[in-house]
C-alpha atoms as a PDB file:
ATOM      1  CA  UNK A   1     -27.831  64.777 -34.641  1.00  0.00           C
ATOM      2  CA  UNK A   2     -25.733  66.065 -37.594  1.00  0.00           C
ATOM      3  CA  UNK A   3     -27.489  66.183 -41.210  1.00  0.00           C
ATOM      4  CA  UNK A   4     -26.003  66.858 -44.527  1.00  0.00           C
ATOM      5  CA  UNK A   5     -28.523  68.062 -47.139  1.00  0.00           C
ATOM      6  CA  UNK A   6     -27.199  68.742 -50.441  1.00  0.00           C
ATOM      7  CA  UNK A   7     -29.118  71.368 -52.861  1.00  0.00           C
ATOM      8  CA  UNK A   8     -29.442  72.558 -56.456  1.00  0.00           C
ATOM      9  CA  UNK A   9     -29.818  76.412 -56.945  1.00  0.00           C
ATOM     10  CA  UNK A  10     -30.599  77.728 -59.685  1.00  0.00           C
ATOM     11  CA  UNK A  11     -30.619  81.033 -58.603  1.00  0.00           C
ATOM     12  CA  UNK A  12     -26.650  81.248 -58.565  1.00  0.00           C
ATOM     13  CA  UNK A  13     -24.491  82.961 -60.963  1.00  0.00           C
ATOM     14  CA  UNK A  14     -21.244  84.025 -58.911  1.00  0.00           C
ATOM     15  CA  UNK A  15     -19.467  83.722 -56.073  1.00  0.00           C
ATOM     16  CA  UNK A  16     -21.440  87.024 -54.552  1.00  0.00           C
ATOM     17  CA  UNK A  17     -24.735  84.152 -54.531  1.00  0.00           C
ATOM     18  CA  UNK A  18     -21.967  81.900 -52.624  1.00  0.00           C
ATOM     19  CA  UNK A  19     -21.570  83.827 -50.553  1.00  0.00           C
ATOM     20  CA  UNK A  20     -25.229  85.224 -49.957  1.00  0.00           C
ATOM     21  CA  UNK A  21     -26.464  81.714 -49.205  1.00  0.00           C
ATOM     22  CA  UNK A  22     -23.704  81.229 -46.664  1.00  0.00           C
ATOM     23  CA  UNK A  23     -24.413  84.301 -44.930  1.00  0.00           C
ATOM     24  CA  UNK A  24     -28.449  82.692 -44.602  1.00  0.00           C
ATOM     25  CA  UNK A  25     -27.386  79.446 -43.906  1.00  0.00           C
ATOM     26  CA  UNK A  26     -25.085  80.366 -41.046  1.00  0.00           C
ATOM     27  CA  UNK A  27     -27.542  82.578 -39.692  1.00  0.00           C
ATOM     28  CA  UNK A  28     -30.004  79.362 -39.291  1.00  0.00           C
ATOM     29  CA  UNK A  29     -27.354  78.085 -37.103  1.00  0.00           C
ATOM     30  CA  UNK A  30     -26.363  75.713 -39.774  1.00  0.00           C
ATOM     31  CA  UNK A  31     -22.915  74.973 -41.207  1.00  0.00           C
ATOM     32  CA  UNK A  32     -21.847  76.144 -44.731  1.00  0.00           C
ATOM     33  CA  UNK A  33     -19.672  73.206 -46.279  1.00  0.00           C
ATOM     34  CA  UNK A  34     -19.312  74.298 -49.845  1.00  0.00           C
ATOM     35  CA  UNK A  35     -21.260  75.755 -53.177  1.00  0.00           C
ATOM     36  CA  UNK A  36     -19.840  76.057 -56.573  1.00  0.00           C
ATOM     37  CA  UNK A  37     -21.362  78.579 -59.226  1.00  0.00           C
ATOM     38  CA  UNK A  38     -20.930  76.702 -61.771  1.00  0.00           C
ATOM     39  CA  UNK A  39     -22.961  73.709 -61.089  1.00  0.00           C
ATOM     40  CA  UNK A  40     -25.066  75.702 -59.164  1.00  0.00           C
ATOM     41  CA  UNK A  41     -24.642  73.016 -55.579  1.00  0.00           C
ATOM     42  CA  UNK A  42     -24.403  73.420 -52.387  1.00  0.00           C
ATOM     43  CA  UNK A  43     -23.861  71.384 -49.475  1.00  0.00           C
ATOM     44  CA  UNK A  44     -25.036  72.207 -46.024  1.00  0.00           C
ATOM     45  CA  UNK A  45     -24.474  70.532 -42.416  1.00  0.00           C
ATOM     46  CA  UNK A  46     -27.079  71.114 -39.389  1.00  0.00           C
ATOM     47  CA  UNK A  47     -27.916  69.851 -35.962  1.00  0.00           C
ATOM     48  CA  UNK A  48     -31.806  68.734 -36.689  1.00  0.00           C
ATOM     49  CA  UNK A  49     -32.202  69.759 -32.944  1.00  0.00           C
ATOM     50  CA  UNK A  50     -31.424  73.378 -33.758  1.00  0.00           C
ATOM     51  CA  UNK A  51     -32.471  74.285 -36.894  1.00  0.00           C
ATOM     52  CA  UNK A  52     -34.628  71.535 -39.508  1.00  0.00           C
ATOM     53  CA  UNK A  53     -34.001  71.354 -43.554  1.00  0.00           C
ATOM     54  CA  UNK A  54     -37.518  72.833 -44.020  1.00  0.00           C
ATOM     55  CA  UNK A  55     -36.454  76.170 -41.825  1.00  0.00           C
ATOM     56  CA  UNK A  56     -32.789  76.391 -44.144  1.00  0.00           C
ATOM     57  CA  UNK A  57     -34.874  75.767 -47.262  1.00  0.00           C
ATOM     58  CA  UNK A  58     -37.980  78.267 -46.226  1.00  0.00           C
ATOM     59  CA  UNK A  59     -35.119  80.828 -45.361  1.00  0.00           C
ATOM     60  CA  UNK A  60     -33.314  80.658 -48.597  1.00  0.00           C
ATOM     61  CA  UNK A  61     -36.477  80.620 -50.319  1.00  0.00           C
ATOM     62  CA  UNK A  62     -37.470  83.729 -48.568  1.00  0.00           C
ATOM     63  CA  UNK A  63     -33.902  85.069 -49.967  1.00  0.00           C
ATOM     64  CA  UNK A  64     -35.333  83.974 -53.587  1.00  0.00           C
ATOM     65  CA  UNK A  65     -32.919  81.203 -54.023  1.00  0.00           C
ATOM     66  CA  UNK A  66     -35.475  78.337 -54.238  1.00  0.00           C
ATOM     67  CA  UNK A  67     -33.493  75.467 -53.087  1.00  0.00           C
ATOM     68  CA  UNK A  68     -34.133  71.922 -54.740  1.00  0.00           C
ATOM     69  CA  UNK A  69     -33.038  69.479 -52.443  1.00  0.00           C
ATOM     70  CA  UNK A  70     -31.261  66.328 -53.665  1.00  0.00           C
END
């Protein structure tokens, strides 16, 4: 089944962050939607069966972006 989980970053300055955290994300097996520098948010789609929100946020975390999910 198809989740959306939206997140606050802190960690994000530019567009390079962007596109760090899509690189991670993707390599979950999870869908990039979009992420904007300036608020700092990004929005993430993924199949619960294949990858779950604590996985994404553990492997972002590992990346020292600290998610806070919304």
């Amino acid at each position: 089944m198809s989740e959306t989980m939206t997140m606050h970053i802190p960690a994000v300055h530019c567009d390079a962050c962007i596109q760090s955290i899509e690189k991670i994300v993707e390599r979950q097996g999870a869908s990039f939607d979009s992420g904007d520098p300036d608020t700092k948010i990004v929005t993430i789609s993924y199949d619960d069966a294949k990858v779950t929100r604590d996985q994404i946020v553990e492997a972002l975390t590992d990346a020292e972006f600290s998610p806070e999910v919304t």
